[in-house]
Protein backbone atom coordinates (compact mmCIF):
# COMPACT_ATOMS: atom_id res chain seq x y z
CA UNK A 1 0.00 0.00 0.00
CA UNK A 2 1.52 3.16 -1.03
CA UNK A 3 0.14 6.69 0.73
CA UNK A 4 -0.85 8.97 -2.19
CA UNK A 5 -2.82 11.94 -0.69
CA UNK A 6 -3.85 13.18 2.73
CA UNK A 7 -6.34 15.35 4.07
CA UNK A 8 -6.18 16.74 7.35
CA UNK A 9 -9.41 17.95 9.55
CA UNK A 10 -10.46 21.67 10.84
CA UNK A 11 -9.64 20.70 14.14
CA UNK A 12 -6.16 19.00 13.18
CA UNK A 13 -6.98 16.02 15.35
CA UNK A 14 -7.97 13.95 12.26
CA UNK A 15 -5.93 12.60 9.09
CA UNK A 16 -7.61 10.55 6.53
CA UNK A 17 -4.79 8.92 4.11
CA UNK A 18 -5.52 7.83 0.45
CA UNK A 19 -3.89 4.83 0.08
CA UNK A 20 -3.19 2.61 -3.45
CA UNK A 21 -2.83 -0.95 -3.35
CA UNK A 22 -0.46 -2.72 -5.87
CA UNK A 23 -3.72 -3.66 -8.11
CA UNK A 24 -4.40 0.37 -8.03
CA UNK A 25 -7.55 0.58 -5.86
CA UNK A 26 -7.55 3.22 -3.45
CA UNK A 27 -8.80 2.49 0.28
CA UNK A 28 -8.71 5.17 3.26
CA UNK A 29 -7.38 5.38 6.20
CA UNK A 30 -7.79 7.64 9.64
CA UNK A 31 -5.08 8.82 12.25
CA UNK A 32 -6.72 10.37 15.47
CA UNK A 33 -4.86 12.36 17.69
CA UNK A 34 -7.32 11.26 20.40
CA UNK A 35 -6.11 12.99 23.48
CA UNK A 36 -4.50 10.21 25.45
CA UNK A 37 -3.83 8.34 22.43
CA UNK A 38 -2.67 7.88 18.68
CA UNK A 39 -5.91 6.38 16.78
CA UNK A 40 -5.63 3.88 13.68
CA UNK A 41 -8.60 3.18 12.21
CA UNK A 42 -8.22 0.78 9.11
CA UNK A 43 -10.27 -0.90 6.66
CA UNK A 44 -10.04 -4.30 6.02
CA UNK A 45 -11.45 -4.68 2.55
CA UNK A 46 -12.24 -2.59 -0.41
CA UNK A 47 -15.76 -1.85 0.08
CA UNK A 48 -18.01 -4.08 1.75
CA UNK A 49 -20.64 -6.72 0.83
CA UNK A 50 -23.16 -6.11 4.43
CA UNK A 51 -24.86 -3.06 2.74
CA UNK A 52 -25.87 -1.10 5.83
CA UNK A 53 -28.35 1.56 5.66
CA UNK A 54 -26.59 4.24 7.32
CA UNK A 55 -23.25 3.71 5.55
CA UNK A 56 -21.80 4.96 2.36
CA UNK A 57 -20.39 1.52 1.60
CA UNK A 58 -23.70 0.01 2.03
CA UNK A 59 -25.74 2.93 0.26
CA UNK A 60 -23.47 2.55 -2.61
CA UNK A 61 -23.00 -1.38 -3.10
CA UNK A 62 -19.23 -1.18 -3.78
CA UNK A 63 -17.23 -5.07 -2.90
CA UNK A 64 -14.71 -5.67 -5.01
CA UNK A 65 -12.07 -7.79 -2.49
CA UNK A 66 -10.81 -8.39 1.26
CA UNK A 67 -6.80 -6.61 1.49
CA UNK A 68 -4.77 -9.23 2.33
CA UNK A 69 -2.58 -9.45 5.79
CA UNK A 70 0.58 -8.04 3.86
CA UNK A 71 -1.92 -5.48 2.74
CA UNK A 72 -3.70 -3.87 5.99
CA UNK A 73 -0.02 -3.78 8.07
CA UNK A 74 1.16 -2.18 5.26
CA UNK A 75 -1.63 0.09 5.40
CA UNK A 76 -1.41 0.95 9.14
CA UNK A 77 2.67 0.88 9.42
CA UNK A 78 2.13 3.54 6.70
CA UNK A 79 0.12 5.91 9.25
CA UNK A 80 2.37 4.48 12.04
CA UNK A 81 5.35 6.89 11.05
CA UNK A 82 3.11 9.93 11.79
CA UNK A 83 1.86 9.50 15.38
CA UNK A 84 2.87 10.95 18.72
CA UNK A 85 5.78 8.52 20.43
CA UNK A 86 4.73 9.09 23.49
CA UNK A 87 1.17 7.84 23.07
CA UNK A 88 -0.17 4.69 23.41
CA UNK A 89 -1.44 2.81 19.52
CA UNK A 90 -5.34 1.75 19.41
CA UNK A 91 -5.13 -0.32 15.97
CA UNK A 92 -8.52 -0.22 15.03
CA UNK A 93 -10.23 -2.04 12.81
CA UNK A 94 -13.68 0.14 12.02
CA UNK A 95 -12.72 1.60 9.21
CA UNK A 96 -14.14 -0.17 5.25
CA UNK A 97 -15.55 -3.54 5.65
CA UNK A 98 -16.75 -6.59 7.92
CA UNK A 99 -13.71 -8.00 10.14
CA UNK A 100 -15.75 -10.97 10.60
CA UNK A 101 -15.52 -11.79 6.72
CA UNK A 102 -11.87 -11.78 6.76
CA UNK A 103 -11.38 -13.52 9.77
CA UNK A 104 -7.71 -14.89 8.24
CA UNK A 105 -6.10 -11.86 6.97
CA UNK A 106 -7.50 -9.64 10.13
CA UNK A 107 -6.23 -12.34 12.99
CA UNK A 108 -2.88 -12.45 10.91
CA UNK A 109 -2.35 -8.98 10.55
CA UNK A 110 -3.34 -8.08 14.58
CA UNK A 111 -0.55 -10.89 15.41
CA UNK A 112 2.00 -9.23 13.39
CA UNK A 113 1.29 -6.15 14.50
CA UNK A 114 0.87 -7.31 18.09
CA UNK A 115 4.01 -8.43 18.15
CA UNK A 116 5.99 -5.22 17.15
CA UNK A 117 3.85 -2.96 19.06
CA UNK A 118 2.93 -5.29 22.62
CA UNK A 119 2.02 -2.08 24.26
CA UNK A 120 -0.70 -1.34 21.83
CA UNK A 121 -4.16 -1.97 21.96
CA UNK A 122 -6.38 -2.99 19.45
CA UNK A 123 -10.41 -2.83 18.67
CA UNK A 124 -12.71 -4.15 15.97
CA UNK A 125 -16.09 -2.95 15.16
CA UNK A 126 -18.33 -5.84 13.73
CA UNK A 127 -22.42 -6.41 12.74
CA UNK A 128 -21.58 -10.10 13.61
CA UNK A 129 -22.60 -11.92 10.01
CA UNK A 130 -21.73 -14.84 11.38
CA UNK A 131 -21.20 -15.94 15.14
CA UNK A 132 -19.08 -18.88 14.82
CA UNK A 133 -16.31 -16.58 12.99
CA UNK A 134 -16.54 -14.47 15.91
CA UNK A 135 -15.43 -17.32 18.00
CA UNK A 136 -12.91 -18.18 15.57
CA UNK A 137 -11.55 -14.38 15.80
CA UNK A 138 -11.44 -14.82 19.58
CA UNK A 139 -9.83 -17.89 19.57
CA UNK A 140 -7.15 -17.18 17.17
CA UNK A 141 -6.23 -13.91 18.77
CA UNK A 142 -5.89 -16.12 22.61
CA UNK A 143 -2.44 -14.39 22.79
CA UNK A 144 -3.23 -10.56 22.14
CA UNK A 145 -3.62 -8.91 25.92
CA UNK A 146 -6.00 -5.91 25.04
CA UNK A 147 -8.51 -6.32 22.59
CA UNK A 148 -12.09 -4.85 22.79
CA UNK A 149 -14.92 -5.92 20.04
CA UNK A 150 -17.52 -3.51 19.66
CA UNK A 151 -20.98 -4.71 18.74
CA UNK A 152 -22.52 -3.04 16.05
CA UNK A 153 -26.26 -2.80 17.24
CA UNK A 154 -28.32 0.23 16.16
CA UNK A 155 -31.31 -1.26 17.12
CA UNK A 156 -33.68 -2.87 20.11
CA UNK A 157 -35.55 -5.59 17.84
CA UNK A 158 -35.43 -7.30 15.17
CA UNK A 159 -37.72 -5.95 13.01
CA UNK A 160 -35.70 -2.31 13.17
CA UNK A 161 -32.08 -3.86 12.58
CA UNK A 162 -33.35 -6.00 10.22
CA UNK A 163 -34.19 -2.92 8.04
CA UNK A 164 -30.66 -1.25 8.97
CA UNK A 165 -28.25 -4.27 8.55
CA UNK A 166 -29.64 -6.33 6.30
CA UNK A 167 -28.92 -9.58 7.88
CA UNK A 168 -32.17 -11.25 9.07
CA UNK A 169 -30.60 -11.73 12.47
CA UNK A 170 -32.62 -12.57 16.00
CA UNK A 171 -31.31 -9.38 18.15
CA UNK A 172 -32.11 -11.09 21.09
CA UNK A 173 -29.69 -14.27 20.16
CA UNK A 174 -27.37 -12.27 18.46
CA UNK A 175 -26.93 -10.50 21.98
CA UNK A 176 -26.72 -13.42 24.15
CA UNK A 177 -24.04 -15.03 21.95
CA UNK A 178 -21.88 -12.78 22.32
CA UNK A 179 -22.15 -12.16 26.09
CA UNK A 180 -21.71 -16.02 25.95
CA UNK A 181 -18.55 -15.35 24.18
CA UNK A 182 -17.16 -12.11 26.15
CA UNK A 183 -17.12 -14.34 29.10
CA UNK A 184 -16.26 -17.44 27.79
CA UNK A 185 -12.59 -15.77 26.39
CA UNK A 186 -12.90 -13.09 28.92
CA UNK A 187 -13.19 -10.01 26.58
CA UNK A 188 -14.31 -6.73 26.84
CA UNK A 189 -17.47 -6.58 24.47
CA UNK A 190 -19.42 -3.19 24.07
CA UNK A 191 -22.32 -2.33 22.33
CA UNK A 192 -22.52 0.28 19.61
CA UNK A 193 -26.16 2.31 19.04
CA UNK A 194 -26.49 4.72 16.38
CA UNK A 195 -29.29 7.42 16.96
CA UNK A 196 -31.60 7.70 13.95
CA UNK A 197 -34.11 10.04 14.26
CA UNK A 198 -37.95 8.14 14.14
CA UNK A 199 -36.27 5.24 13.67
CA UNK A 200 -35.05 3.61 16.54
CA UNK A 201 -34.77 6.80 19.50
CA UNK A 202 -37.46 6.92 21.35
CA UNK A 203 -38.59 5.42 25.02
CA UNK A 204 -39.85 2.25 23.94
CA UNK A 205 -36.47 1.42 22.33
CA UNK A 206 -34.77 2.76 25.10
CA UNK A 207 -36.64 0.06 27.64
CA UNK A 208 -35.67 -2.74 25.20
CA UNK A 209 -32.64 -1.61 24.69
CA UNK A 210 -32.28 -2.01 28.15
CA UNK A 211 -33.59 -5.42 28.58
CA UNK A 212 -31.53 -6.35 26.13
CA UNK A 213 -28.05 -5.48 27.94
CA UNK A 214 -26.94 -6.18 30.84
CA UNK A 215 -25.83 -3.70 33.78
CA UNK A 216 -22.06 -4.57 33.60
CA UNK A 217 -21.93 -4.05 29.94
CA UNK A 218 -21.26 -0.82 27.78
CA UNK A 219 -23.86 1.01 25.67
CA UNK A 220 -22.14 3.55 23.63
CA UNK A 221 -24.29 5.65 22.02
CA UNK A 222 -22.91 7.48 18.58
CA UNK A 223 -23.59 10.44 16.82
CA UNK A 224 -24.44 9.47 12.96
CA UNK A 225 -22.50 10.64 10.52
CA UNK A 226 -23.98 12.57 7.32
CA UNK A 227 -23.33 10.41 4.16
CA UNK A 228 -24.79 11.84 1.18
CA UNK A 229 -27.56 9.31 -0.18
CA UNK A 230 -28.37 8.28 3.23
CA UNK A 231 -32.16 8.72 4.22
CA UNK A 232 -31.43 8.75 8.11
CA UNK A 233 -31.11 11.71 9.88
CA UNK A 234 -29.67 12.08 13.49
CA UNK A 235 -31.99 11.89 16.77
CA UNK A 236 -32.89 14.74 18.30
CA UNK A 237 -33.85 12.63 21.21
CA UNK A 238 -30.32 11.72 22.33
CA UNK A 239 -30.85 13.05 25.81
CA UNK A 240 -34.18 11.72 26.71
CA UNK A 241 -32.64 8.26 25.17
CA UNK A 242 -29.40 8.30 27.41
CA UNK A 243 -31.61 9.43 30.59
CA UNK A 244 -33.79 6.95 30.19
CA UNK A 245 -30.56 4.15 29.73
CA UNK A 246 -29.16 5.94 32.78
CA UNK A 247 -32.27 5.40 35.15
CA UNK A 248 -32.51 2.25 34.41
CA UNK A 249 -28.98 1.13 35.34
CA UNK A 250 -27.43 0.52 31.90
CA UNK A 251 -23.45 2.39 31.79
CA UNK A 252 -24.00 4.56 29.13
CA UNK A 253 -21.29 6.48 26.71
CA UNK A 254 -21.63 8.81 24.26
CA UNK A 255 -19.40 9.40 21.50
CA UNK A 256 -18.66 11.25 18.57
CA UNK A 257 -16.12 10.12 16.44
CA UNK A 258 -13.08 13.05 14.60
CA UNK A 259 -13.37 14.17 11.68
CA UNK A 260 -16.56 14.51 9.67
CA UNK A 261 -15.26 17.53 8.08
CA UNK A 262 -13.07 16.06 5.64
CA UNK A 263 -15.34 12.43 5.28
CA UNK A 264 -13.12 10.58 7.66
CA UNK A 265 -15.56 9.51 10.41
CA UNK A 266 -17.83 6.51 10.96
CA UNK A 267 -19.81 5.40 8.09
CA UNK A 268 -17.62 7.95 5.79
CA UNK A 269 -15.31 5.97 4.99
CA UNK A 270 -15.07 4.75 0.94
CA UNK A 271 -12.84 2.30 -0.21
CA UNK A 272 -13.38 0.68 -3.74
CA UNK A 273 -12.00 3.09 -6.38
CA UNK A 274 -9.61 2.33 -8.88
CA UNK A 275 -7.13 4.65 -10.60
């Protein structure tokens, strides 16, 4: 992978890097100055085949490959040369793509790059296509101390994440499976909500939400993203949503990832051109 342009955000904590591969298809890349912490987020394919609702790889059906091992190292030690020394690395892999459908290449490439960097810390971001690869990430990556997998939920049934992630998944088994599994390997799981305004913010969904989760686990609740083409529009109900979490004992978060500005934050992400 060969860095060919970069773009840097209004509020300089966010770099998005245009990167080539050999076969000339261009995939992007972020580096977030995050405070306590240097931020790699890095795709893992070149486009993606889930097509979710509120993302401009699933608006505009793009797949062409998964990058290779060799590939997404490449791709990160290329961003590695630019951070901060004296901050800790959070590799992570929510940038273009489903880890979970290149289980091989990802696992290989978090080794690698566990090894050179064993005071790093590293993340992936998944809709969970398939549960048994999940275990099969897990268990291949036994041997890499801190690693967090965030549950991409957006929704309190079935019905409603149905119609965002097109995957015709059981929320409430999807959920338990993978509390199964964050205790079985002992692994930090949290669980991801995007706010969609009408769609899946008000009380009701808060109270299954909650029902949903349990108390010791995470609910971090993201700001969307604008992605031109996408019909969703961002909650103005965030509050009410979070308050109602709160009173009911869930540990909430909220979050908004860096920089939107320049097309670089969650869901913004393109990578399937060719040059």
């Amino acid at each position: 992978m060969e860095i060919i342009e970069q773009v840097k955000s209004a509020d300089d904590m966010a770099v998005k890097y245009l990167q080539k591969s050999k076969d000339g298809y261009l995939c992007e890349t972020v580096l977030v100055d995050y405070y306590n912490k240097n931020i790699i987020c890095y795709s893992c394919s070149l486009g993606c085949p889930i097509g979710c609702k509120m993302c401009y790889n699933g608006v505009y059906k793009n797949f062409i490959r998964n990058l290779t091992s060799a590939e997404i190292v490449s791709q990160i030690k290329n961003c590695v040369k630019y951070i901060n020394p004296s901050k800790q690395i959070l590799f992570s892999g929510m940038g273009v793509g489903e880890p979970l459908l290149n289980v091989e290449n990802v696992t290989e490439a978090i080794l690698k790059l566990n090894n050179e960097n064993p005071n790093s810390k590293f993340a992936i971001a998944t809709t969970v296509p398939n549960i048994n690869n999940l275990e099969m990430f897990l268990e291949k990556l036994k041997s890499v101390e801190k690693l967090k997998i965030m549950i991409s939920l957006h929704a309190s049934n079935s019905v409603v994440r149905n119609k965002i992630i097109p995957l015709n998944a059981e929320v409430e088994e999807l959920v338990k499976n993978c509390i199964d599994l964050s205790k079985k390997y002992k692994r930090e799981f949290e669980f991801n909500y995007l706010l969609f305004e009408g769609i899946n913010d008000d009380i009701q969904n808060a109270k299954e939400l909650a029902k949903l989760i349990p108390n010791d686990y995470v609910i971090k609740i993201n700001r969307f993203n604008h992605v031109e083409g996408v019909a969703y529009k961002p909650s103005q109900n965030s509050k009410q949503f979070v308050d109602t979490l709160k009173s009911l004992g869930k540990q909430v978060e909220e979050y908004s990832t860096n920089g939107e500005d320049i097309n670089a934050a969650c869901g913004q992400l393109s990578s399937n051109k060719k040059l």
